[in-house]
PDB file of N, CA and C in Angstrom:
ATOM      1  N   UNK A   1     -30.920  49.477  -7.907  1.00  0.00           N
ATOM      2  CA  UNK A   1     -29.514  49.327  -7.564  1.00  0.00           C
ATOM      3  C   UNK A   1     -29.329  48.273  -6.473  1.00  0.00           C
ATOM      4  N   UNK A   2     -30.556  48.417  -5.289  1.00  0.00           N
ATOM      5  CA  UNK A   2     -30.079  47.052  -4.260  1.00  0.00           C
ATOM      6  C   UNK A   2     -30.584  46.004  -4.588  1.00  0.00           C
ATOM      7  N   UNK A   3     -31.296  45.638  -5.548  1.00  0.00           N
ATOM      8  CA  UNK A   3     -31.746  44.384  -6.411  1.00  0.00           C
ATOM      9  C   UNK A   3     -30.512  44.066  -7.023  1.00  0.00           C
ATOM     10  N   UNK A   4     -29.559  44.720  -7.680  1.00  0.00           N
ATOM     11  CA  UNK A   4     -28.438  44.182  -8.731  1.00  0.00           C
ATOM     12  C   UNK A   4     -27.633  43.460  -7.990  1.00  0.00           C
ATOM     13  N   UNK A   5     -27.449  44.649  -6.835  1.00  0.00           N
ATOM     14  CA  UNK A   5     -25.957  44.549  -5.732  1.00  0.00           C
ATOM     15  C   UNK A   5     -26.799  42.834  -4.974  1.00  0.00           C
ATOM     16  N   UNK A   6     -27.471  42.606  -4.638  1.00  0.00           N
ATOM     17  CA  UNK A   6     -27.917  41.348  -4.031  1.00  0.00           C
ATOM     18  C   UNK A   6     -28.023  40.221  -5.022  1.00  0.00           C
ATOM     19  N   UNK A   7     -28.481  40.757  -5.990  1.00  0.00           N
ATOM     20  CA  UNK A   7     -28.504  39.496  -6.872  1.00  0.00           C
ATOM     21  C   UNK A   7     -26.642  39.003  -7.200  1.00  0.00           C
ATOM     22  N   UNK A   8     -25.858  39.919  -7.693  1.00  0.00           N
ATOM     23  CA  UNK A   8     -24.447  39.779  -7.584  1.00  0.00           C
ATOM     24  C   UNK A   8     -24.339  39.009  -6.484  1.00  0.00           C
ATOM     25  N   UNK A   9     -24.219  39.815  -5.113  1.00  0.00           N
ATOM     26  CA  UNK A   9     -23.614  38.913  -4.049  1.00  0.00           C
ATOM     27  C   UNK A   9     -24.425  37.115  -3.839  1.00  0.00           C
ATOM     28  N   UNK A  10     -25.744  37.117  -3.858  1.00  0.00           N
ATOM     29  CA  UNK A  10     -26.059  35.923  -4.217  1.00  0.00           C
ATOM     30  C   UNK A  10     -25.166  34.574  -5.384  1.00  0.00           C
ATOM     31  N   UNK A  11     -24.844  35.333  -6.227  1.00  0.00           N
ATOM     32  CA  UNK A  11     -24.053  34.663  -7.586  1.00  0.00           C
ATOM     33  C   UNK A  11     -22.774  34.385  -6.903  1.00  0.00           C
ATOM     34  N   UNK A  12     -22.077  35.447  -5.866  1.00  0.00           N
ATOM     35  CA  UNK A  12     -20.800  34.772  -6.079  1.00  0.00           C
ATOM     36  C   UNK A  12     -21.065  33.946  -4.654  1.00  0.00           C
ATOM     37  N   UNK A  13     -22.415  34.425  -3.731  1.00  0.00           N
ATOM     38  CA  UNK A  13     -22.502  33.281  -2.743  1.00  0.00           C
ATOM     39  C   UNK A  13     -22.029  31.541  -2.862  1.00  0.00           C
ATOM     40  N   UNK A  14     -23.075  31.538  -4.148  1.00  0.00           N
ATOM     41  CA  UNK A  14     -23.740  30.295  -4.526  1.00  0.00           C
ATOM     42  C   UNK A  14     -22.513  29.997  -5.605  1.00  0.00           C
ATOM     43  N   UNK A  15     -21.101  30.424  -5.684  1.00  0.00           N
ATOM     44  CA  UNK A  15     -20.269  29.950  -6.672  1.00  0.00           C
ATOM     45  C   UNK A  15     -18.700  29.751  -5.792  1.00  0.00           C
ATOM     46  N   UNK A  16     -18.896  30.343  -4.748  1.00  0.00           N
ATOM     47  CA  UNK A  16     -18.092  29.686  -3.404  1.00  0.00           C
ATOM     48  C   UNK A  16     -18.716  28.371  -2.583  1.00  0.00           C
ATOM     49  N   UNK A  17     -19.938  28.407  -2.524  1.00  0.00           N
ATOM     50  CA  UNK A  17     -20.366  27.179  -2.207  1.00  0.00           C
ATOM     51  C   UNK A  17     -19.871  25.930  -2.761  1.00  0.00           C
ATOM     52  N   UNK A  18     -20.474  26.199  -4.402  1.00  0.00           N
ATOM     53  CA  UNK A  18     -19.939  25.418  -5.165  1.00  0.00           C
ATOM     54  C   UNK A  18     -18.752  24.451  -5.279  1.00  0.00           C
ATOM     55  N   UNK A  19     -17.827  25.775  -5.293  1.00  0.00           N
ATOM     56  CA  UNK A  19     -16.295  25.252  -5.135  1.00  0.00           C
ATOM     57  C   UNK A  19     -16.618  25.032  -4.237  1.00  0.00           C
ATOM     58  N   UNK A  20     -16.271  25.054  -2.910  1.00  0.00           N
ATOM     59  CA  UNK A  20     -16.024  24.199  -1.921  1.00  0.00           C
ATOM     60  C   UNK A  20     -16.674  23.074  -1.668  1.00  0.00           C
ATOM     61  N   UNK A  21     -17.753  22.721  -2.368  1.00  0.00           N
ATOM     62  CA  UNK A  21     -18.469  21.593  -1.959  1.00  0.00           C
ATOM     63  C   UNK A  21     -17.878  20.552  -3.213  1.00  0.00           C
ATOM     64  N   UNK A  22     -17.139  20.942  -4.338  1.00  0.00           N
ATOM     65  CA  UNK A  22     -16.538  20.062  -4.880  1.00  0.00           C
ATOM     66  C   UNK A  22     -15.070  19.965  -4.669  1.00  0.00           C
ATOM     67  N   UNK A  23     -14.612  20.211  -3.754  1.00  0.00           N
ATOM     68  CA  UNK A  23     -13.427  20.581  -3.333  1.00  0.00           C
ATOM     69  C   UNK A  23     -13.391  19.181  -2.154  1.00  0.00           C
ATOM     70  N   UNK A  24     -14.610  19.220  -1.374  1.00  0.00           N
ATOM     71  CA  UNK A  24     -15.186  18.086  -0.375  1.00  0.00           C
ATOM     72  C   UNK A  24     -14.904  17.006  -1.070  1.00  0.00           C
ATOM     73  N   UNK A  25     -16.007  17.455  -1.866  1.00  0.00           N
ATOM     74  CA  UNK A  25     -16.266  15.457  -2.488  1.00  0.00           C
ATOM     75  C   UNK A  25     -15.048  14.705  -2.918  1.00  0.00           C
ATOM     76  N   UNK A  26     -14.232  15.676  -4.082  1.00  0.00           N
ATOM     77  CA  UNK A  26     -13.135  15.071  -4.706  1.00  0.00           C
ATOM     78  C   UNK A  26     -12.182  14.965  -3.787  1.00  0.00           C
ATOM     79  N   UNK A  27     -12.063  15.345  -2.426  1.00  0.00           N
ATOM     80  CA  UNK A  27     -10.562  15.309  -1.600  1.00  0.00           C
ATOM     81  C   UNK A  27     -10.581  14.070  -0.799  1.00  0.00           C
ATOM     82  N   UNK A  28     -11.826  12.987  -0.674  1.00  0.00           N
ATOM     83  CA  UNK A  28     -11.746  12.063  -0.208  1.00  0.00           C
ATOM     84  C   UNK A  28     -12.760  11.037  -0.922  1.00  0.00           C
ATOM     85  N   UNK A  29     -12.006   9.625  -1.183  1.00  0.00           N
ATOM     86  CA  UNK A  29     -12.307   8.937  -2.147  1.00  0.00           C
ATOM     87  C   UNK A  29     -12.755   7.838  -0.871  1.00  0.00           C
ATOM     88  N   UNK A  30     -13.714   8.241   0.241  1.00  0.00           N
ATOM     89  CA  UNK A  30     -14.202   7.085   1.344  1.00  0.00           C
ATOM     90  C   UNK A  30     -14.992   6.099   0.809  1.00  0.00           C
ATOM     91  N   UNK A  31     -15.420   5.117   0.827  1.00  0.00           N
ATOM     92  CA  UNK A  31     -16.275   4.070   0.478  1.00  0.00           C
ATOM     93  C   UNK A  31     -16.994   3.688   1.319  1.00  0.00           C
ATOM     94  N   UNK A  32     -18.123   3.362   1.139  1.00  0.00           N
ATOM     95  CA  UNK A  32     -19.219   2.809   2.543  1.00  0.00           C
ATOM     96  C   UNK A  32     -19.757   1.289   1.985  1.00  0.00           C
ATOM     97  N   UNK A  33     -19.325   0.530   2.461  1.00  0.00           N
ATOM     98  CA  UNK A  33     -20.250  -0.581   2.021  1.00  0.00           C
ATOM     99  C   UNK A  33     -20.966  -1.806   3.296  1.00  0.00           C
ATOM    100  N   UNK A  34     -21.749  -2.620   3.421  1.00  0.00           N
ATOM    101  CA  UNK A  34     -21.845  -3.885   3.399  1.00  0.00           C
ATOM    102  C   UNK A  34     -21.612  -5.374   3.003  1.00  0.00           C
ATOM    103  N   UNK A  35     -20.460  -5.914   3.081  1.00  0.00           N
ATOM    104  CA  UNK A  35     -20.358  -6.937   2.774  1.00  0.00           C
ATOM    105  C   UNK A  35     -20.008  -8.180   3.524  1.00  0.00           C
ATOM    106  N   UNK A  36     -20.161  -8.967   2.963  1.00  0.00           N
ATOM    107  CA  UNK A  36     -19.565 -10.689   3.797  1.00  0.00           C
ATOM    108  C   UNK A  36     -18.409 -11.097   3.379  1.00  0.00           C
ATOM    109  N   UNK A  37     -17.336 -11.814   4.139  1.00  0.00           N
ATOM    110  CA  UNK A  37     -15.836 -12.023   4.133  1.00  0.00           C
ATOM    111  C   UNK A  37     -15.448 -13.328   3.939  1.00  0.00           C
ATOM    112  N   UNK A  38     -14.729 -12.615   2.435  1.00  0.00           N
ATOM    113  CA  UNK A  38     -14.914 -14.462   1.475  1.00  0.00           C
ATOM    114  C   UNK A  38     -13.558 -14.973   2.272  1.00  0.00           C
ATOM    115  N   UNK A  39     -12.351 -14.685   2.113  1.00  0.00           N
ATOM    116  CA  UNK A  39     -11.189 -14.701   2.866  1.00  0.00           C
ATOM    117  C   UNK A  39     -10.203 -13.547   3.405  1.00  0.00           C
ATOM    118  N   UNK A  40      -9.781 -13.783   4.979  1.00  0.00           N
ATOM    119  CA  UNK A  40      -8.769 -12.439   5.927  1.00  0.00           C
ATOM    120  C   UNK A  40      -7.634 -13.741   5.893  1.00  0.00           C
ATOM    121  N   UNK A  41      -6.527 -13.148   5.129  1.00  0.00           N
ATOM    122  CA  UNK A  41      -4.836 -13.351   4.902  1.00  0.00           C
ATOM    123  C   UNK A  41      -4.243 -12.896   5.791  1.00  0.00           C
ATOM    124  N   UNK A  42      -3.336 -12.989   7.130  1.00  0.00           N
ATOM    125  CA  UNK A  42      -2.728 -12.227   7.927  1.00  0.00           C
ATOM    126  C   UNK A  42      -1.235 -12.178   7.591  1.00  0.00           C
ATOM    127  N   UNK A  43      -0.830 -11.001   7.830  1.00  0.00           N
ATOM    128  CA  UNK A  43       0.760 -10.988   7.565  1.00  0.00           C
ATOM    129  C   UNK A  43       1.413 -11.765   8.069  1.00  0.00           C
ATOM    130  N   UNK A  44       2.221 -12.515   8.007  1.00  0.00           N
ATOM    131  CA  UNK A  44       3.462 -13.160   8.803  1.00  0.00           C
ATOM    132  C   UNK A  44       3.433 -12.504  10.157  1.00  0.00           C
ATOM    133  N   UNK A  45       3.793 -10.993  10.264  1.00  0.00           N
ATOM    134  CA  UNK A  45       4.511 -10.693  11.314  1.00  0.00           C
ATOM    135  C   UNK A  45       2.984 -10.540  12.204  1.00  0.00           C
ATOM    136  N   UNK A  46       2.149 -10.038  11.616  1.00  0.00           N
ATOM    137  CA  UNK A  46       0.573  -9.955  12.188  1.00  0.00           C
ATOM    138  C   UNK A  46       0.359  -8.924  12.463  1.00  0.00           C
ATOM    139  N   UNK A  47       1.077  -7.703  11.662  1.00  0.00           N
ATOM    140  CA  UNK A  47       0.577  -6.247  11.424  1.00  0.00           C
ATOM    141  C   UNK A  47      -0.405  -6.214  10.676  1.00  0.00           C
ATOM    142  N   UNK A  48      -0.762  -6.415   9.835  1.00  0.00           N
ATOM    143  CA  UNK A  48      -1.805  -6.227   8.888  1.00  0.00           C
ATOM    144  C   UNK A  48      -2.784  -7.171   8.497  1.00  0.00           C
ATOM    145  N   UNK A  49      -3.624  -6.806   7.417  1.00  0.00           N
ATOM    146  CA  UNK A  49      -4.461  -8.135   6.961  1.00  0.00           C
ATOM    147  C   UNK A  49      -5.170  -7.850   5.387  1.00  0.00           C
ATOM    148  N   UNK A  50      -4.999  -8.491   4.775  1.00  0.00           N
ATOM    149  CA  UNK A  50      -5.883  -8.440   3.336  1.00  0.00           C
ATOM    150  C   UNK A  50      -7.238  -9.507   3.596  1.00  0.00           C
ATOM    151  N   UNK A  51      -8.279  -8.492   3.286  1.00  0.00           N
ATOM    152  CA  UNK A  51      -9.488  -9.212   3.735  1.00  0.00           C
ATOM    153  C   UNK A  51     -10.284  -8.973   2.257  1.00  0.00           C
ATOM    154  N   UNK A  52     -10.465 -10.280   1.884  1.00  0.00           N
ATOM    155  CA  UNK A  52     -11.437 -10.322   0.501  1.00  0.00           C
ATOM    156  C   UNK A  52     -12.817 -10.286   1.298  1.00  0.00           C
ATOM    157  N   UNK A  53     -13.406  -8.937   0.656  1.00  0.00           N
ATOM    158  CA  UNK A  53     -15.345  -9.213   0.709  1.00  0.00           C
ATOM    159  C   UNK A  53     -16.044  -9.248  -0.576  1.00  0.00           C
ATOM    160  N   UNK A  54     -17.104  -9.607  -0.058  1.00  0.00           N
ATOM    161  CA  UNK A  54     -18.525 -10.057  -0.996  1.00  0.00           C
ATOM    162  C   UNK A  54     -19.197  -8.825  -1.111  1.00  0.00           C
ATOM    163  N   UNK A  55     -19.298  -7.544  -1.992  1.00  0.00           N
ATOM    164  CA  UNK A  55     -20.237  -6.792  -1.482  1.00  0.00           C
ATOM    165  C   UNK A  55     -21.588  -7.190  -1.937  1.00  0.00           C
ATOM    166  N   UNK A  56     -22.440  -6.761  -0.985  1.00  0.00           N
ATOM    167  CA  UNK A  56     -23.983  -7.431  -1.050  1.00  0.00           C
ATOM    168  C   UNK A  56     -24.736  -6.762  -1.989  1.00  0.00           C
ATOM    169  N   UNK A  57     -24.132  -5.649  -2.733  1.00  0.00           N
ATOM    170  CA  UNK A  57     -25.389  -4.873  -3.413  1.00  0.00           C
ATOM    171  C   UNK A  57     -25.090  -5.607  -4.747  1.00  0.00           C
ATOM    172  N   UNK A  58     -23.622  -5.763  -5.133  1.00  0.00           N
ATOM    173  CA  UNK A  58     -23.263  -6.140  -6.790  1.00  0.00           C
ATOM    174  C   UNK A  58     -22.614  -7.569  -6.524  1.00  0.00           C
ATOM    175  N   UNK A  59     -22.781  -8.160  -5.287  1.00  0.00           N
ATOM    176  CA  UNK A  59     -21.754  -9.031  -5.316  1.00  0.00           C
ATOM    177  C   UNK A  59     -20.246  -8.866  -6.112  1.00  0.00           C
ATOM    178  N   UNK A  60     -19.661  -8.008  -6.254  1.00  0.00           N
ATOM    179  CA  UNK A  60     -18.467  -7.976  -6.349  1.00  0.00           C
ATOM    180  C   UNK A  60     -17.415  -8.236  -5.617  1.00  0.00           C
ATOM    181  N   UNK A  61     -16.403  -9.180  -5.583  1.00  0.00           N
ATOM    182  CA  UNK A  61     -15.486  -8.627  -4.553  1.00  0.00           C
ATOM    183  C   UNK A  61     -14.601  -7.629  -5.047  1.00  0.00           C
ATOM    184  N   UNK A  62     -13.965  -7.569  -3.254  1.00  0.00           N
ATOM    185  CA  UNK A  62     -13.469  -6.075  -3.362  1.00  0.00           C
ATOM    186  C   UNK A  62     -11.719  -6.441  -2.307  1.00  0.00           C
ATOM    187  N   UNK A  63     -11.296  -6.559  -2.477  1.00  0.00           N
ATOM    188  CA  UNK A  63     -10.203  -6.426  -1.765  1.00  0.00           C
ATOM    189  C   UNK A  63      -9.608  -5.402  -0.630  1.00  0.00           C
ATOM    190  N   UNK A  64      -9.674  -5.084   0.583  1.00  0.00           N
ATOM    191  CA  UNK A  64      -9.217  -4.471   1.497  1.00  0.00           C
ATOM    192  C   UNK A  64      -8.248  -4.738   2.371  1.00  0.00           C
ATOM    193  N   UNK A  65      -7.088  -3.866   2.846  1.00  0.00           N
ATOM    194  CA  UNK A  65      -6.050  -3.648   3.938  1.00  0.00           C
ATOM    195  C   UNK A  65      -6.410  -3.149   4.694  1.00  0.00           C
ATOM    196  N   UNK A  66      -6.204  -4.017   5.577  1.00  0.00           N
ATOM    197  CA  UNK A  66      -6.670  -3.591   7.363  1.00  0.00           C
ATOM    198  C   UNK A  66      -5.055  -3.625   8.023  1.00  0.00           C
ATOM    199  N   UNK A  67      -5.081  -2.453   8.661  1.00  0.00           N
ATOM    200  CA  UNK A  67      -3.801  -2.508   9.515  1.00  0.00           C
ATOM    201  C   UNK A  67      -3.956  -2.081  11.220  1.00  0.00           C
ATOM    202  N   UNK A  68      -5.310  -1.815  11.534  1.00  0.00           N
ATOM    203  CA  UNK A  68      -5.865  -1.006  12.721  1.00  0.00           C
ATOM    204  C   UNK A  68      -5.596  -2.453  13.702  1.00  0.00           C
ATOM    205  N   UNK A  69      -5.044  -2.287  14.953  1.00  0.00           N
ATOM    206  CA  UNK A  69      -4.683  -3.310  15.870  1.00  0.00           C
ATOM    207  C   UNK A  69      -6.158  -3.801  16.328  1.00  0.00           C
ATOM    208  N   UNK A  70      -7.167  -2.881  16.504  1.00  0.00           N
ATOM    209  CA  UNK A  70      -8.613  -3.544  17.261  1.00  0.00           C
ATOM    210  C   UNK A  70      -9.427  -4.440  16.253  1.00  0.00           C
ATOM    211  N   UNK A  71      -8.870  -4.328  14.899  1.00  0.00           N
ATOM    212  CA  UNK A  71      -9.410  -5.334  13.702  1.00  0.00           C
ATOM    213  C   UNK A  71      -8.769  -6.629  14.193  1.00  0.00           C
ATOM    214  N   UNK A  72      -6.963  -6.206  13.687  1.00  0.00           N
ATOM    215  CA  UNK A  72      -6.710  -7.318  13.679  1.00  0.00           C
ATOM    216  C   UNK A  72      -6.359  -8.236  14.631  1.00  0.00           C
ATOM    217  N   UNK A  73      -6.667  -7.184  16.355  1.00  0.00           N
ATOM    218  CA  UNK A  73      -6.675  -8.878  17.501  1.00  0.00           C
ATOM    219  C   UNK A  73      -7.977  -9.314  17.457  1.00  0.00           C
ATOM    220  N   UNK A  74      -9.101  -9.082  16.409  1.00  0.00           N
ATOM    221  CA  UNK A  74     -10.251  -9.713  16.605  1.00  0.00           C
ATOM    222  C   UNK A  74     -10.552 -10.715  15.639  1.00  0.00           C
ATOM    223  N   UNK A  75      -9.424 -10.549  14.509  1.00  0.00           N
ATOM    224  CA  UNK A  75      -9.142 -11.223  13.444  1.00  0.00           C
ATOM    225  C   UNK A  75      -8.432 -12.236  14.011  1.00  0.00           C
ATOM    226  N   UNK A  76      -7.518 -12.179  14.978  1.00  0.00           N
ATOM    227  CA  UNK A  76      -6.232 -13.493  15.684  1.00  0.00           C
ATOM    228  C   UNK A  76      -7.305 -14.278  16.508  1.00  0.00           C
ATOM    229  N   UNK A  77      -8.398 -13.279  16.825  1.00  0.00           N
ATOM    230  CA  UNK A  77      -9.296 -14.275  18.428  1.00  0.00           C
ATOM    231  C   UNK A  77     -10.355 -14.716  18.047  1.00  0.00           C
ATOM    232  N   UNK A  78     -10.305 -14.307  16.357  1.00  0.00           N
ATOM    233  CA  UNK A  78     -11.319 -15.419  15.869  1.00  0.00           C
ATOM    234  C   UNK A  78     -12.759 -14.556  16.415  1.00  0.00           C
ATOM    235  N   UNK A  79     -13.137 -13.447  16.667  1.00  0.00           N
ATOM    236  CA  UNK A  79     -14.272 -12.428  17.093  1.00  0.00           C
ATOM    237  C   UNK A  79     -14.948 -12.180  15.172  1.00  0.00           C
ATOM    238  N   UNK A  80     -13.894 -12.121  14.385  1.00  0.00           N
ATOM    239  CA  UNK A  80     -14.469 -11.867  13.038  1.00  0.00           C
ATOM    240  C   UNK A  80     -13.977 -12.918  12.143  1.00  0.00           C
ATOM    241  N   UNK A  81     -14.539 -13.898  11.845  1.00  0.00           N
ATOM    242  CA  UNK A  81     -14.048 -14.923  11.094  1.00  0.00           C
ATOM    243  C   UNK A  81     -14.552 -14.670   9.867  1.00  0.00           C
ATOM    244  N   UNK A  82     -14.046 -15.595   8.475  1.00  0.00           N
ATOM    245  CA  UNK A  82     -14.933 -15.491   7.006  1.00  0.00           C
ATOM    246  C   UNK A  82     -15.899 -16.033   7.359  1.00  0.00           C
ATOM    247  N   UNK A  83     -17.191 -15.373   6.453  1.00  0.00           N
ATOM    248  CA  UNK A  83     -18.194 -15.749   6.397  1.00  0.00           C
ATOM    249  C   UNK A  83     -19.417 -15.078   7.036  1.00  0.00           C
ATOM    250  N   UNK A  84     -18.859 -13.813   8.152  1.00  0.00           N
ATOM    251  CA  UNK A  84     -19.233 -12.824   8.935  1.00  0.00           C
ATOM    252  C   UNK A  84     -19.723 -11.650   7.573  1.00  0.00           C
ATOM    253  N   UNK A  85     -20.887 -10.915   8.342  1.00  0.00           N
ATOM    254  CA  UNK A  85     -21.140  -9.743   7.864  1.00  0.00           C
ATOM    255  C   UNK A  85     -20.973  -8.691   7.976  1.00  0.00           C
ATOM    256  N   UNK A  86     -19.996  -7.531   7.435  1.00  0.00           N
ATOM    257  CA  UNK A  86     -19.299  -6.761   8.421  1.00  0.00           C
ATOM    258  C   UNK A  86     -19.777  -5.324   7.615  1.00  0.00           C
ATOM    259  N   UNK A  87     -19.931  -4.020   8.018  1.00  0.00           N
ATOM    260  CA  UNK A  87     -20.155  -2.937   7.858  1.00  0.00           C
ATOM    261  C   UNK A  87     -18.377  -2.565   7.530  1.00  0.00           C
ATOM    262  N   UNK A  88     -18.156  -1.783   6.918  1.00  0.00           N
ATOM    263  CA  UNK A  88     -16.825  -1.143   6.535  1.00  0.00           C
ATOM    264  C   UNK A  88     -16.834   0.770   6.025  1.00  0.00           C
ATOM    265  N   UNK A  89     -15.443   1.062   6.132  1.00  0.00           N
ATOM    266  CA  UNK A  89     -15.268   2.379   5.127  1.00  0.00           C
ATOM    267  C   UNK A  89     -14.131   2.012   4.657  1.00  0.00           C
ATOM    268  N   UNK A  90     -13.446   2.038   3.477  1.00  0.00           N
ATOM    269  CA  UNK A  90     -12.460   1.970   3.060  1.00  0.00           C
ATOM    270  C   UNK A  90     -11.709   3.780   2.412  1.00  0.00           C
ATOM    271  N   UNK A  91     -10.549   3.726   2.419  1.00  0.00           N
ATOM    272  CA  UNK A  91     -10.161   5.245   1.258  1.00  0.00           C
ATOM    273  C   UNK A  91      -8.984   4.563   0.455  1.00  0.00           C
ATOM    274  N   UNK A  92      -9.562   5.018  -1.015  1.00  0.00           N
ATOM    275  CA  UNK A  92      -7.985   4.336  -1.892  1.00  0.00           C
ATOM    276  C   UNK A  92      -6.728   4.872  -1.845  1.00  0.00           C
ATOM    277  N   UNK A  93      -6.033   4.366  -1.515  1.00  0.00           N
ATOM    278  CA  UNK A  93      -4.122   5.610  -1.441  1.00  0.00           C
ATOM    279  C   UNK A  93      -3.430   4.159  -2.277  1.00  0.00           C
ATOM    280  N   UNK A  94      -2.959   4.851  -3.107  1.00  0.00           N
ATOM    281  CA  UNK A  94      -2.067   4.091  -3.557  1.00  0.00           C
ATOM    282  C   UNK A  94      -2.795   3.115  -4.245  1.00  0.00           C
ATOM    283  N   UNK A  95      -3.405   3.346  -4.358  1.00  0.00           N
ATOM    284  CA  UNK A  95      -3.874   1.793  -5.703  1.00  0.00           C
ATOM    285  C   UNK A  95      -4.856   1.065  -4.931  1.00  0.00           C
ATOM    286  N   UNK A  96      -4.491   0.867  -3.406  1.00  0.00           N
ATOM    287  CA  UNK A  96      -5.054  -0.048  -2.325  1.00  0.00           C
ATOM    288  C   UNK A  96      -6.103   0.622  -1.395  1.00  0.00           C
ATOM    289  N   UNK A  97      -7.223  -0.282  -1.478  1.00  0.00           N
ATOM    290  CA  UNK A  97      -7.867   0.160  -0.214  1.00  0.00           C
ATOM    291  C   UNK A  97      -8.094   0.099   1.001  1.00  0.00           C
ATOM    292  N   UNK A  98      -7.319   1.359   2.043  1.00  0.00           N
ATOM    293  CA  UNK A  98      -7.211   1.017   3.103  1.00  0.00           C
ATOM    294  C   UNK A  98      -8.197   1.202   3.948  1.00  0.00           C
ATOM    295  N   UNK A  99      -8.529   0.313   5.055  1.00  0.00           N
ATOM    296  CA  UNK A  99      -9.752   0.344   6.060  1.00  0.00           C
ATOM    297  C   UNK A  99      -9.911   1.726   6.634  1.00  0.00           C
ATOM    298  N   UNK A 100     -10.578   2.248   7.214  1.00  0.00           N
ATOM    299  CA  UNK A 100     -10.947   3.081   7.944  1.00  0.00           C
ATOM    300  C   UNK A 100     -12.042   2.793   8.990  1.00  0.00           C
ATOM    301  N   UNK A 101     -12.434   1.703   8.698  1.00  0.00           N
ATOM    302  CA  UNK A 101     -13.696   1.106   9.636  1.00  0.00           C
ATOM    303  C   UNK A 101     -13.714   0.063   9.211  1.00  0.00           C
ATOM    304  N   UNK A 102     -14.307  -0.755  10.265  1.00  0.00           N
ATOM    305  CA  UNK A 102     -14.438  -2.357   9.571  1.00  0.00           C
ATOM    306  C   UNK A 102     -15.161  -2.744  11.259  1.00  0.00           C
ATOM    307  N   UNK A 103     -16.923  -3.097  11.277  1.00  0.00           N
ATOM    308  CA  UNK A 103     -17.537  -3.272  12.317  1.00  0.00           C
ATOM    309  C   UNK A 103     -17.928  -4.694  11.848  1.00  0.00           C
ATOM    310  N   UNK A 104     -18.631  -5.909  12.273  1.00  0.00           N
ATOM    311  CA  UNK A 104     -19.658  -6.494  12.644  1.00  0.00           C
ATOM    312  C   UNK A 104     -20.662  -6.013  12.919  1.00  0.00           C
ATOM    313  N   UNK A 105     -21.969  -6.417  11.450  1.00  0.00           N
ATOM    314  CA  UNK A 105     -23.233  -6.211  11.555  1.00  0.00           C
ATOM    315  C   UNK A 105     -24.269  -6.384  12.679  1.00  0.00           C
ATOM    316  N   UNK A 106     -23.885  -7.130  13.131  1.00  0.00           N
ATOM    317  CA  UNK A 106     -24.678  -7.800  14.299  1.00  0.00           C
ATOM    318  C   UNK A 106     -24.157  -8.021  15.391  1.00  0.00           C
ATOM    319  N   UNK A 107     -23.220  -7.037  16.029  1.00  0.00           N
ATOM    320  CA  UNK A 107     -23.091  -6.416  17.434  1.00  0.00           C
ATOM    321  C   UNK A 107     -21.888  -6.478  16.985  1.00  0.00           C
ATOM    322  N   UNK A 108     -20.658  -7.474  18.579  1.00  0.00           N
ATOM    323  CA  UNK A 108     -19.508  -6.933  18.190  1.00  0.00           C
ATOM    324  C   UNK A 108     -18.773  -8.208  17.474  1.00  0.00           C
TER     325      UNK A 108
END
């Protein structure tokens, strides 16, 4: 009888896990990559920025929106120019992928 009752509670352990661990994955669509920056477009007003990268594993580009102010006064001061190698996270909303990170490989 305490073999059944444990093996049960094990089953529905390991089937709450489950769910919730696909509950994780699918609720955020983050991206991690490495790439180099073919061209950064700045808005007119200089809120934002569309930054084309190179990613290094498929060479694909990939298109990203940056709207974070510490990107883009480093984008105005010329700290991240094209052609830089930059570490990123992106999440898709809306069709678009917006930054969530966006470092320089090789310090700042």
């Amino acid at each position: 009888m305490k073999k059944s009752v444990s093996a049960v509670l094990v089953i529905i352990l390991m089937a709450i896990g489950l769910v919730t661990m696909s509950r994780v994955a699918s609720a955020g669509d983050e991206v991690k990559m490495i790439a180099n920056i073919k061209t950064i477009t700045l808005a007119a007003d200089g809120n934002s920025a569309n930054v084309v990268l190179t990613n290094e594993k498929d060479s694909k580009d990939v298109t990203v929106y940056v709207d974070d102010e510490l990107t883009l006064a480093k984008f105005k001061d010329h700290r991240i120019v094209e052609g830089d190698e930059i570490r990123l996270k992106f999440e898709v909303q809306d069709g678009k992928n917006h930054s969530t990170y966006f470092r320089k490989t090789a310090g700042c």
